[in-house]
N, C-alpha and C. Protein backbone atom coordinates (compact mmCIF):
# COMPACT_ATOMS: atom_id res chain seq x y z
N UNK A 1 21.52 -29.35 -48.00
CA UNK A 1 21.75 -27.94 -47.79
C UNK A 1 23.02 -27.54 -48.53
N UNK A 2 22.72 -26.48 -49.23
CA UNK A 2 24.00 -26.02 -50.06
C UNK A 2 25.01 -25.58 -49.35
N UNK A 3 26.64 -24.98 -49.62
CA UNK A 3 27.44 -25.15 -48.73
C UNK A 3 26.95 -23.25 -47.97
N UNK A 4 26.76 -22.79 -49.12
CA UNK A 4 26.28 -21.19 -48.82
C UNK A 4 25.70 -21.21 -47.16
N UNK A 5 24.22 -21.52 -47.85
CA UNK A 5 23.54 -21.63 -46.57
C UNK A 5 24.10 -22.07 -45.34
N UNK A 6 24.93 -23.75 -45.30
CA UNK A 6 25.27 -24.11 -43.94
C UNK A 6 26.34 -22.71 -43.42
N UNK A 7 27.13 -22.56 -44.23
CA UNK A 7 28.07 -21.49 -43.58
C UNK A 7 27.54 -20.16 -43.22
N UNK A 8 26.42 -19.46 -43.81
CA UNK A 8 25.36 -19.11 -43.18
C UNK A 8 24.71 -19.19 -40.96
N UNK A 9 24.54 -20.51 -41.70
CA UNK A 9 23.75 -21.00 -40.25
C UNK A 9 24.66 -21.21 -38.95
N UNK A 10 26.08 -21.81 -39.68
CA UNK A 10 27.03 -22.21 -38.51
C UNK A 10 28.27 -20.81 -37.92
N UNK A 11 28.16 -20.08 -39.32
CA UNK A 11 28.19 -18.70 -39.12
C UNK A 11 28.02 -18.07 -37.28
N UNK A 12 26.97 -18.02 -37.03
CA UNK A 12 26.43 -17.49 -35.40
C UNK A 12 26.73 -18.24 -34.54
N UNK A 13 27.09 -19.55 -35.31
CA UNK A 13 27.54 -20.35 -33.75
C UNK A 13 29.13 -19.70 -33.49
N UNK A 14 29.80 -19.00 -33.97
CA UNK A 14 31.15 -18.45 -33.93
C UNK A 14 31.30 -17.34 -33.51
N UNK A 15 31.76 -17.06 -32.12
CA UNK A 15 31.80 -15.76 -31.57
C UNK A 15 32.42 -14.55 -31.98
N UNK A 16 33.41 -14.58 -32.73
CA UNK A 16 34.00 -13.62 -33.85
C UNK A 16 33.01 -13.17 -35.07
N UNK A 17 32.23 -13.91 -35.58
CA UNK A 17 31.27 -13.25 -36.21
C UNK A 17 30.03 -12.74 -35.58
N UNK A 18 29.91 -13.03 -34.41
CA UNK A 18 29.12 -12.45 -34.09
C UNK A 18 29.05 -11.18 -33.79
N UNK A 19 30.63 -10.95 -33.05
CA UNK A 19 31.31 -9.58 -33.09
C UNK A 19 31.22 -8.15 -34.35
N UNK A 20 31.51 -8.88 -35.41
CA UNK A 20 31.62 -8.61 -36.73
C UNK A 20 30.78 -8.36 -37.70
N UNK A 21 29.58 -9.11 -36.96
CA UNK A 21 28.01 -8.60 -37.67
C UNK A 21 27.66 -7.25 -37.61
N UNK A 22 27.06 -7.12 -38.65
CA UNK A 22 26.68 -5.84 -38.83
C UNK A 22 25.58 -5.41 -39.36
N UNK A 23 24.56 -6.76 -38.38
CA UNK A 23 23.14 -6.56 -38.65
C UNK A 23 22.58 -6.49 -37.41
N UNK A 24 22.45 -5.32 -36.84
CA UNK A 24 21.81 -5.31 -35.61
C UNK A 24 20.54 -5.25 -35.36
N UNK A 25 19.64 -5.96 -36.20
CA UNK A 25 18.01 -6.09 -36.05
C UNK A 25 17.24 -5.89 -34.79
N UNK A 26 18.21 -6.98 -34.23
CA UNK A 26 17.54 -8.00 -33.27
C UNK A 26 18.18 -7.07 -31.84
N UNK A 27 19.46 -6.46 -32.02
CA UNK A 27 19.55 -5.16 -30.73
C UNK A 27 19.04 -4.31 -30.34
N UNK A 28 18.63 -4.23 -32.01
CA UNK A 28 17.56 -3.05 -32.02
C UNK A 28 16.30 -2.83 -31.65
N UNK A 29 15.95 -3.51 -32.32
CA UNK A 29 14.36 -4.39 -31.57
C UNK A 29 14.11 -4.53 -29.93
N UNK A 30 15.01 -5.26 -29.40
CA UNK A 30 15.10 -5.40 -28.16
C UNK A 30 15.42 -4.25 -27.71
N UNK A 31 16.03 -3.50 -27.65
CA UNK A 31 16.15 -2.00 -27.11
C UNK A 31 14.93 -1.13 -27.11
N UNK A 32 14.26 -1.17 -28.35
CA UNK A 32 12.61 -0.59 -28.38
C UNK A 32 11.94 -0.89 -27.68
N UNK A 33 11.72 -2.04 -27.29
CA UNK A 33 10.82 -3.12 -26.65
C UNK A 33 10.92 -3.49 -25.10
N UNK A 34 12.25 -3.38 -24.58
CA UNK A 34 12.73 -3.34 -23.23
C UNK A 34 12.53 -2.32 -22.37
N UNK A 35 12.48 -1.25 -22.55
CA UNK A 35 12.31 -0.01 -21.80
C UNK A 35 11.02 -0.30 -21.47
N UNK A 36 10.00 -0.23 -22.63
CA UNK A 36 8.40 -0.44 -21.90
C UNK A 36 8.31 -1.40 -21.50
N UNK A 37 8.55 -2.33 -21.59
CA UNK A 37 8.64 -4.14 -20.91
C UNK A 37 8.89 -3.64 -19.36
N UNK A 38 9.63 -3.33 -18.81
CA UNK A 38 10.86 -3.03 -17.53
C UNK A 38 9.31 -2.33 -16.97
N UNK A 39 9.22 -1.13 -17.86
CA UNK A 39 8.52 0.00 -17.10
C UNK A 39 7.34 -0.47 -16.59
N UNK A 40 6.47 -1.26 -17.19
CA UNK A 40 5.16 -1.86 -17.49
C UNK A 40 5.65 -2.93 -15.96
N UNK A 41 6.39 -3.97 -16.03
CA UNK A 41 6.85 -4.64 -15.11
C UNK A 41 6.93 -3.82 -13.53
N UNK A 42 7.52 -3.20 -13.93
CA UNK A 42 7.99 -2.21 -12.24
C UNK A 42 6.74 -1.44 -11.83
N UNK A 43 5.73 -1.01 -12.95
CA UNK A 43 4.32 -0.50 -12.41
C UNK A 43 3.09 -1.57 -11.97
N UNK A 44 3.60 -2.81 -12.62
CA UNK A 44 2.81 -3.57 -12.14
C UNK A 44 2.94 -4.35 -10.92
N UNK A 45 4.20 -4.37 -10.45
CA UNK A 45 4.73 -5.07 -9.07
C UNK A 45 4.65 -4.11 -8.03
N UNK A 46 4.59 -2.60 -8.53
CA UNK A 46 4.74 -1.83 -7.50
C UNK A 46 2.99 -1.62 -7.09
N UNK A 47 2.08 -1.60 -8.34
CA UNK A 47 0.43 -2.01 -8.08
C UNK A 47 0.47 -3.29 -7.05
N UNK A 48 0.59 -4.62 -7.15
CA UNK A 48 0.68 -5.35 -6.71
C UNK A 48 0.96 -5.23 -4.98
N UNK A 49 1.77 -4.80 -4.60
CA UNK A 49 2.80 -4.21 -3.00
C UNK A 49 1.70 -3.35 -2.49
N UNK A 50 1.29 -2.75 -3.29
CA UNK A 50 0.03 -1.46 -2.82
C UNK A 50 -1.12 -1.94 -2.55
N UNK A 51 -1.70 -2.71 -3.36
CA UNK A 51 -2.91 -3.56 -3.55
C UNK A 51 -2.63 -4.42 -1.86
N UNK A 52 -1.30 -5.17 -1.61
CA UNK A 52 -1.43 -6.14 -0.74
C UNK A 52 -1.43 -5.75 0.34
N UNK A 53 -1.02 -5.00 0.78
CA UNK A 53 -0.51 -3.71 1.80
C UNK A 53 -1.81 -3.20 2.23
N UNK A 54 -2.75 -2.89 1.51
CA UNK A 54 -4.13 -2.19 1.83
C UNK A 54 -5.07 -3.78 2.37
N UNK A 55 -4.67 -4.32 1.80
CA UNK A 55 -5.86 -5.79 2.19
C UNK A 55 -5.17 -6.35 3.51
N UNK A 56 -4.22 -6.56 3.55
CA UNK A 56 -3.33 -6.89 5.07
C UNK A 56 -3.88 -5.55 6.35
N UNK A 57 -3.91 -4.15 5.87
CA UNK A 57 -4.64 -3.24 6.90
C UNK A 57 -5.69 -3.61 6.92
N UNK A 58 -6.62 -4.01 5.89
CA UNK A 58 -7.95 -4.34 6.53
C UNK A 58 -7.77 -5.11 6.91
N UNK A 59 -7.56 -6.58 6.93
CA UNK A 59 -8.15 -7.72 7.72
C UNK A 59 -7.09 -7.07 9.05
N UNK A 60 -6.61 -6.34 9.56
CA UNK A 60 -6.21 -6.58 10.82
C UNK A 60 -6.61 -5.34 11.56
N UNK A 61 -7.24 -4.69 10.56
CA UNK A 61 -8.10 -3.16 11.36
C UNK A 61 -9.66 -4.05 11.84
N UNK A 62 -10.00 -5.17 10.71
CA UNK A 62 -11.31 -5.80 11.34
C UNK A 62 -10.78 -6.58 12.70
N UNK A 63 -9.66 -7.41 12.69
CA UNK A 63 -9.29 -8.28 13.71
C UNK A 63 -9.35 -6.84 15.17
N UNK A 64 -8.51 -5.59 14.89
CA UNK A 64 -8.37 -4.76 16.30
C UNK A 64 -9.49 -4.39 16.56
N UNK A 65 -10.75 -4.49 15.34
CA UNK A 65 -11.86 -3.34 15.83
C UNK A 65 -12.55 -4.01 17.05
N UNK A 66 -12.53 -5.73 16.27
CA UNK A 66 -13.31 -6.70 17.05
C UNK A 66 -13.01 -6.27 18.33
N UNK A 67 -11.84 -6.14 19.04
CA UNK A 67 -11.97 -5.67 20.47
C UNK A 67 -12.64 -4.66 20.94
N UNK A 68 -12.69 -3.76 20.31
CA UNK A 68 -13.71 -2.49 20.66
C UNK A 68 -14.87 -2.55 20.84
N UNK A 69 -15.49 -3.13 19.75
CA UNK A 69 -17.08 -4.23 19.10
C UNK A 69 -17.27 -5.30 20.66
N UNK A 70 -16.23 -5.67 21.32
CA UNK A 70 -16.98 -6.61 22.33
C UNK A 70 -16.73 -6.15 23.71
N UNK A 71 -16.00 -4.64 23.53
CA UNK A 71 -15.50 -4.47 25.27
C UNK A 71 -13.92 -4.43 25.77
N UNK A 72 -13.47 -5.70 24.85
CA UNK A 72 -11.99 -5.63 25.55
C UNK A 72 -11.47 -4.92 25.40
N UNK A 73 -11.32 -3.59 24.51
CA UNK A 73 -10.38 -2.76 24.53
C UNK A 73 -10.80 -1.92 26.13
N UNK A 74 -11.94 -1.74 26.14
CA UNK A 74 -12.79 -0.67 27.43
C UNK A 74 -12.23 -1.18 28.43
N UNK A 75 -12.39 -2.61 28.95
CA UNK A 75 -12.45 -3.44 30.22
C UNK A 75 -10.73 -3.55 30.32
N UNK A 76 -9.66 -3.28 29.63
CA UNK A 76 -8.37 -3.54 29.96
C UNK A 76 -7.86 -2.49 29.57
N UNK A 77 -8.51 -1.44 29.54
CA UNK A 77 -7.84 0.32 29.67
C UNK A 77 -6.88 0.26 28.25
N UNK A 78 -7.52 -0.29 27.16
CA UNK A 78 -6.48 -0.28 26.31
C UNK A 78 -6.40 1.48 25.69
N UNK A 79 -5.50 1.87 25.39
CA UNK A 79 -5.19 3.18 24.69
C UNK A 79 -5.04 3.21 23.72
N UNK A 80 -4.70 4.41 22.52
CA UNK A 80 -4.63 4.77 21.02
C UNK A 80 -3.27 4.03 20.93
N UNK A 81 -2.50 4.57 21.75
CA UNK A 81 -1.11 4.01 21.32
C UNK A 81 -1.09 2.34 21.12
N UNK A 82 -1.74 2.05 22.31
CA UNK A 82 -1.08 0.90 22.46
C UNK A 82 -2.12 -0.31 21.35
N UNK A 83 -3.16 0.47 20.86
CA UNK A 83 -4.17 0.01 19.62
C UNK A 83 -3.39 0.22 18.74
N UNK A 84 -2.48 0.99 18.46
CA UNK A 84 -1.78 1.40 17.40
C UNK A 84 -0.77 0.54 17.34
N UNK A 85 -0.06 -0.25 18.65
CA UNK A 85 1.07 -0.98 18.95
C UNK A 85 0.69 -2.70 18.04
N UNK A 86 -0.73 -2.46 19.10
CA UNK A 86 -1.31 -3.93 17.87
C UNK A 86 -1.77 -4.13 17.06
N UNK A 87 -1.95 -3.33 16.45
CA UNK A 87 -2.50 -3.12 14.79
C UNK A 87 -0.56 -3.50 14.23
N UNK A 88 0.56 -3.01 14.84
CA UNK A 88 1.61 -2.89 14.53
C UNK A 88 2.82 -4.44 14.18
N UNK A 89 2.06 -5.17 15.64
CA UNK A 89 2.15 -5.88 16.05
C UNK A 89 2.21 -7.10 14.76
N UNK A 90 1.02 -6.79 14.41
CA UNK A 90 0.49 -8.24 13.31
C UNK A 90 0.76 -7.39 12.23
N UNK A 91 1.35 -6.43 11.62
CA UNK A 91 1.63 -5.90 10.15
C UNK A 91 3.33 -5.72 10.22
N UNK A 92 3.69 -6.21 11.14
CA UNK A 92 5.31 -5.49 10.99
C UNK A 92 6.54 -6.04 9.79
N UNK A 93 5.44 -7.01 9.21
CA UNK A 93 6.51 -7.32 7.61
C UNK A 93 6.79 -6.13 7.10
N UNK A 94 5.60 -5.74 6.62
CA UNK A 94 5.45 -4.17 5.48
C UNK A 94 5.31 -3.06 6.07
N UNK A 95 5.04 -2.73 7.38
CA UNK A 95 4.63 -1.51 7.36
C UNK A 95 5.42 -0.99 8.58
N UNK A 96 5.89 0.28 8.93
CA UNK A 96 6.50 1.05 9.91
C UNK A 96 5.70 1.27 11.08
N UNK A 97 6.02 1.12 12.38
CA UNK A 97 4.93 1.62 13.25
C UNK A 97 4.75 3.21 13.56
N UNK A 98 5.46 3.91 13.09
CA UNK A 98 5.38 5.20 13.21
C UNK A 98 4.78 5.99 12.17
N UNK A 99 4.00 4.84 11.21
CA UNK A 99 3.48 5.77 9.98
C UNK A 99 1.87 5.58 10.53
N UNK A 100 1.47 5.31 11.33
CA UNK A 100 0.34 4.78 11.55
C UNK A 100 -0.65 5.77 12.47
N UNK A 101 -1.70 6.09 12.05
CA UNK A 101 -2.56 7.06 12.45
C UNK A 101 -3.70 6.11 12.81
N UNK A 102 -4.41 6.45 14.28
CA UNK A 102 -5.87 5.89 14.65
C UNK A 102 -6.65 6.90 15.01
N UNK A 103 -7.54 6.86 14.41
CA UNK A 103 -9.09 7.33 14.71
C UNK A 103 -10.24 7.01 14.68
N UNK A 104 -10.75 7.05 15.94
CA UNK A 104 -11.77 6.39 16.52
C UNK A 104 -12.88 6.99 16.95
N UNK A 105 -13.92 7.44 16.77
CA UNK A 105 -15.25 8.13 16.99
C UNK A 105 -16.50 7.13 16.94
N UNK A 106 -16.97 7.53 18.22
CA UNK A 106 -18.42 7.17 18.57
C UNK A 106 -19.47 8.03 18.22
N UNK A 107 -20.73 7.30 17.50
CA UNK A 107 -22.02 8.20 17.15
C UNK A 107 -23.02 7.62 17.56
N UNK A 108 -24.35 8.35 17.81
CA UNK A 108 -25.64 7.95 18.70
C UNK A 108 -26.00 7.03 17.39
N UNK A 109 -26.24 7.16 16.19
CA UNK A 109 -26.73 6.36 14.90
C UNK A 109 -25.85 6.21 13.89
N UNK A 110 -26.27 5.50 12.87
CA UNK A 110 -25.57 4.91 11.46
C UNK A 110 -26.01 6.41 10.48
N UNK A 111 -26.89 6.55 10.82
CA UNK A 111 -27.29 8.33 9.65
C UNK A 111 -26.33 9.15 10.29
N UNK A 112 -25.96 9.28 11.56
CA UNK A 112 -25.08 10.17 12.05
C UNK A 112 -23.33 10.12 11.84
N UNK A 113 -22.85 8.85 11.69
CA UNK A 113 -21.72 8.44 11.79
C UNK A 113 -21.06 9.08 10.51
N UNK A 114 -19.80 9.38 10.35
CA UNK A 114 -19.42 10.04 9.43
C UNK A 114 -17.88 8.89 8.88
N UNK A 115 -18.04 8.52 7.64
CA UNK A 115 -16.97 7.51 7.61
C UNK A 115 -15.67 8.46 6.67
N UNK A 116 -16.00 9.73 6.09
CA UNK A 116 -14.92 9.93 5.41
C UNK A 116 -13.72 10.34 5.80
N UNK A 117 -12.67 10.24 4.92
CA UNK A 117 -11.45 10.10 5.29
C UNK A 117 -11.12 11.49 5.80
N UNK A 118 -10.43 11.61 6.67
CA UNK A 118 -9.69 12.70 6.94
C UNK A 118 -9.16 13.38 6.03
N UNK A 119 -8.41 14.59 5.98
CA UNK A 119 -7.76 15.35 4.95
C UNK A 119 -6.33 15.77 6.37
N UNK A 120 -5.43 15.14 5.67
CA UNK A 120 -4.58 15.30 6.47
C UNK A 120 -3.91 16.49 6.18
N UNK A 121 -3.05 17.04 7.33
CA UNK A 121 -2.69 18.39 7.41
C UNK A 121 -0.49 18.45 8.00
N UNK A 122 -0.02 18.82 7.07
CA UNK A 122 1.57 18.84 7.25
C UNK A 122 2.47 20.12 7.67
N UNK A 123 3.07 20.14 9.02
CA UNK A 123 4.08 20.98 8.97
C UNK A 123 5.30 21.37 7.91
N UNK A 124 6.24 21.95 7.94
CA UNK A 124 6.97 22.78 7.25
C UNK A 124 8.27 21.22 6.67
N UNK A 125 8.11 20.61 7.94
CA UNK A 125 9.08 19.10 7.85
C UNK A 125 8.04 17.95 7.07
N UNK A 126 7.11 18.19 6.65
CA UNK A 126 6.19 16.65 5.85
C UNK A 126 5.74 16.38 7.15
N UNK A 127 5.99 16.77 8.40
CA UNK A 127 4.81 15.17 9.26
C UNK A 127 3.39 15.58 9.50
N UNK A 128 2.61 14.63 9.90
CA UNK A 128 1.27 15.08 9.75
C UNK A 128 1.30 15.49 11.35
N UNK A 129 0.26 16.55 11.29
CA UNK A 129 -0.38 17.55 12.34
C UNK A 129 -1.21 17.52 12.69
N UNK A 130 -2.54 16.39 12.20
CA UNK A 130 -3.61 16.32 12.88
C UNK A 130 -3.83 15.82 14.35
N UNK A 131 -4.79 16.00 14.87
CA UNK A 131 -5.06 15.48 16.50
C UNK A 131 -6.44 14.38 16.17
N UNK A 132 -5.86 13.17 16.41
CA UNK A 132 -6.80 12.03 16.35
C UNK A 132 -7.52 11.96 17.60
N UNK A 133 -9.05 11.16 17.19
CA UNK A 133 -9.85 10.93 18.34
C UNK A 133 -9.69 9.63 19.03
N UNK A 134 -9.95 9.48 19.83
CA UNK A 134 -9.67 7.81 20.53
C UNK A 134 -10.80 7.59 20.85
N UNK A 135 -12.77 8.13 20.98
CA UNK A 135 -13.96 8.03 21.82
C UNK A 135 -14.31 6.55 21.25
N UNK A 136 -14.38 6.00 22.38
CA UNK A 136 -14.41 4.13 22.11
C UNK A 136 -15.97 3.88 22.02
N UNK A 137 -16.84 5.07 23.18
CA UNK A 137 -17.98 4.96 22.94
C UNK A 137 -18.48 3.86 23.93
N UNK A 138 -20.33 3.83 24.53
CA UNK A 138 -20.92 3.05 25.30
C UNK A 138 -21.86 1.95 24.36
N UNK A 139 -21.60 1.16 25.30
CA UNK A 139 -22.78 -0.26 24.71
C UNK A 139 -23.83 0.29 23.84
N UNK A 140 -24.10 -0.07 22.40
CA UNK A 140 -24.98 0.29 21.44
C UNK A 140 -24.66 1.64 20.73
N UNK A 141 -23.51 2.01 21.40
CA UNK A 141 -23.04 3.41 19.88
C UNK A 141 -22.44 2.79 18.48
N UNK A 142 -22.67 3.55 18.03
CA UNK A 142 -21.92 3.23 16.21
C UNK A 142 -20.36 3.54 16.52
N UNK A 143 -19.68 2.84 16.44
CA UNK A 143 -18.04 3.54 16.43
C UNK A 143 -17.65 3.25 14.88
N UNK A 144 -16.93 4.09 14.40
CA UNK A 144 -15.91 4.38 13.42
C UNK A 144 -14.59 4.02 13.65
N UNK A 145 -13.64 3.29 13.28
CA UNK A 145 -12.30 3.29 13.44
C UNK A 145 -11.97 3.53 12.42
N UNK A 146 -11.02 4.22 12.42
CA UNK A 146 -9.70 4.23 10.82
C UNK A 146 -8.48 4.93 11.23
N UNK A 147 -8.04 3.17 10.39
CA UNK A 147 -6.49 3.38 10.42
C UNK A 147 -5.89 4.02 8.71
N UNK A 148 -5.37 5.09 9.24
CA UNK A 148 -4.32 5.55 8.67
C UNK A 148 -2.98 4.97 8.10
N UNK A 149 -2.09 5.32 7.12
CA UNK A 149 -0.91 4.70 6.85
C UNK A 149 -0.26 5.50 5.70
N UNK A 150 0.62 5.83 6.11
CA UNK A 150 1.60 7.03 5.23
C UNK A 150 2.16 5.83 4.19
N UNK A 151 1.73 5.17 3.01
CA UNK A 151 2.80 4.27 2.13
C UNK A 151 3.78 4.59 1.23
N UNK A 152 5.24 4.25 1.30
CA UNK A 152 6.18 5.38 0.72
C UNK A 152 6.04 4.33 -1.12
N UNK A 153 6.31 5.58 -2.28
CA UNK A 153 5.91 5.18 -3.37
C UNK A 153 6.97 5.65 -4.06
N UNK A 154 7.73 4.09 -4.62
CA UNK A 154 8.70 4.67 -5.49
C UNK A 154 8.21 5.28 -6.74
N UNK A 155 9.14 6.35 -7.40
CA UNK A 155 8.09 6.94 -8.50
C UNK A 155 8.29 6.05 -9.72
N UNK A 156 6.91 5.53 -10.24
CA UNK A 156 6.96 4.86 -11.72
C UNK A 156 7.41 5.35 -12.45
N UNK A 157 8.20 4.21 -13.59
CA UNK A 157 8.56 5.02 -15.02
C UNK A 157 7.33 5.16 -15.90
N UNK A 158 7.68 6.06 -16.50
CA UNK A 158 6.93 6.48 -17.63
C UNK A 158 5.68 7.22 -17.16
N UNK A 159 5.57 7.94 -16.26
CA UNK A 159 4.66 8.70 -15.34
C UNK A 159 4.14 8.17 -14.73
N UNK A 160 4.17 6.54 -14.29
CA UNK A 160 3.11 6.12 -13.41
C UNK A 160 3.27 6.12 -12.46
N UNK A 161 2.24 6.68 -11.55
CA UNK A 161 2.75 7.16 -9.84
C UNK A 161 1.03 6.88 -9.53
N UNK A 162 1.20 6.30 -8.20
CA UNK A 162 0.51 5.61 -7.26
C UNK A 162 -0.05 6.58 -5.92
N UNK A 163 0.67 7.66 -5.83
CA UNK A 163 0.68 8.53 -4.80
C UNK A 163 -0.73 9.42 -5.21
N UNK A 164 -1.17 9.49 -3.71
CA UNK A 164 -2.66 10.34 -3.78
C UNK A 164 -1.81 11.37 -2.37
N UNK A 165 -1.15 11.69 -1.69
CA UNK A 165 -0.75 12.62 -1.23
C UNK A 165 0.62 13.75 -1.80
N UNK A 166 0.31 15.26 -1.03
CA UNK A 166 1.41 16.16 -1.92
C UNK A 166 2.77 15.33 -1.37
N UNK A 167 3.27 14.89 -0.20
CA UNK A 167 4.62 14.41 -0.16
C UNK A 167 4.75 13.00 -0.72
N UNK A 168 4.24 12.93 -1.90
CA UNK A 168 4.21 11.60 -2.82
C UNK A 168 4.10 10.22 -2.43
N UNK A 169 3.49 10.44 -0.96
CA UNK A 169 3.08 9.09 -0.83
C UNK A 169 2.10 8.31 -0.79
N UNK A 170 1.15 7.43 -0.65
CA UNK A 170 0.16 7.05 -1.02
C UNK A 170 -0.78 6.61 0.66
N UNK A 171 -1.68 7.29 0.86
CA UNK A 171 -2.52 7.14 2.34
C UNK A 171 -3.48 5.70 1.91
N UNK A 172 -3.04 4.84 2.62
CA UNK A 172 -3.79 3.49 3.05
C UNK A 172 -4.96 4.20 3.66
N UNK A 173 -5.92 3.78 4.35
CA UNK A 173 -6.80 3.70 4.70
C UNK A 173 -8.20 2.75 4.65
N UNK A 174 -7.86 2.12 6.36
CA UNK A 174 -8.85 1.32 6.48
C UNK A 174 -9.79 1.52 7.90
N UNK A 175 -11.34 1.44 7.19
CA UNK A 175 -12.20 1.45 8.22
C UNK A 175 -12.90 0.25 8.52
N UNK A 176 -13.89 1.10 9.74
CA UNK A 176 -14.59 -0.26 9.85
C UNK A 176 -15.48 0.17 10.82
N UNK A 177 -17.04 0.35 10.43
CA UNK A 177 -18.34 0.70 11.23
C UNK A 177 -18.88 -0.60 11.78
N UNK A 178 -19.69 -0.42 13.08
CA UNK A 178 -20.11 -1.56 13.81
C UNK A 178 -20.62 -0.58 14.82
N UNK A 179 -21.92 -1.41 15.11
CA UNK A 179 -22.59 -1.47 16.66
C UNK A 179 -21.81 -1.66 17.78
N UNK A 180 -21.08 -1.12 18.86
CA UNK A 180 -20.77 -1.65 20.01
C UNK A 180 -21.56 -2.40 20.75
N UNK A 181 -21.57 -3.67 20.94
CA UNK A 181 -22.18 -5.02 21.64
C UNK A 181 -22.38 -4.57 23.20
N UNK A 182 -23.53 -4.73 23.84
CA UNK A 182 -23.71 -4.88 25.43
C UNK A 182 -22.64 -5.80 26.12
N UNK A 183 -21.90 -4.95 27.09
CA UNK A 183 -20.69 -6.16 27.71
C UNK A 183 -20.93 -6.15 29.79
């Protein structure tokens, strides 16, 4: 290696020239490239939290319904609240117990039962205003449950936002239709 070149190469190993350079390619580059990197990153972890958050309400809206489905909620006077307490109960990593909405309706048939989501309704302060049903329903009705969940959504860069409600947050929602079992 000629002497050019090595002094060249050993050049960068010297923190004063590095100072002193005045080829900023490679700052540059990385500066282009970092912003969408970050942004792309933070929309995809914040997908991720959302995604897990909705699969954790279902499997534990199927685990609460099961009580309804066999009686025990009926036979031990359980209430909305306190359905709401244990749905709360087994999610309290991620989720608030005060964001949590239950509704519960019984129908004579499966053609009759109505599974869509509510359209929720807000006072002047953001909280929701609707009046939920609790009808648990007799041996052989169709019941409906759905749980509700206000999820707060930080806003993505670069426009990406996750939010399907106007106070920018994103409504979970999990159901779950079933026959009520003879008890």
């Amino acid at each position: 290696m000629d002497r050019t070149r090595r002094s060249r190469a050993t050049q960068w190993l010297r923190p004063r020239s590095l100072i002193r350079s005045e080829s900023g390619a490679t700052a540059v580059e990385f500066a282009l490239v970092a912003a969408p990197f970050i942004a792309l990153l933070i929309a995809i972890l914040q997908t991720m939290v959302v995604f897990f958050a909705q699969r954790l309400l279902d499997e534990v809206v199927s685990q609460a319904s099961r009580t309804i489905q066999t009686g025990q909620a009926q036979t031990s006077g359980l209430t909305q609240s306190q359905f709401a307490s244990w749905i709360c109960q087994k999610t309290v990593i991620l989720f608030t117990c005060a964001n949590y909405m239950v509704n519960v309706q019984s129908y004579g048939s499966f053609s009759s039962a109505s599974t869509s989501t509510p359209t929720l309704t807000f006072d002047s302060n953001g909280n929701v205003t609707n009046t939920w049903n609790y009808a648990l329903g007799n041996p052989g009705d169709i019941v409906v449950v759905q749980v509700l969940y206000q999820w707060p959504i930080v806003l993505g860069p670069l426009g990406f936002n996750l939010s399907n409600l106007a106070n920018g947050n994103r409504l979970l929602v999990s159901s779950n239709v079933f026959k009520r079992e003879p008890y």
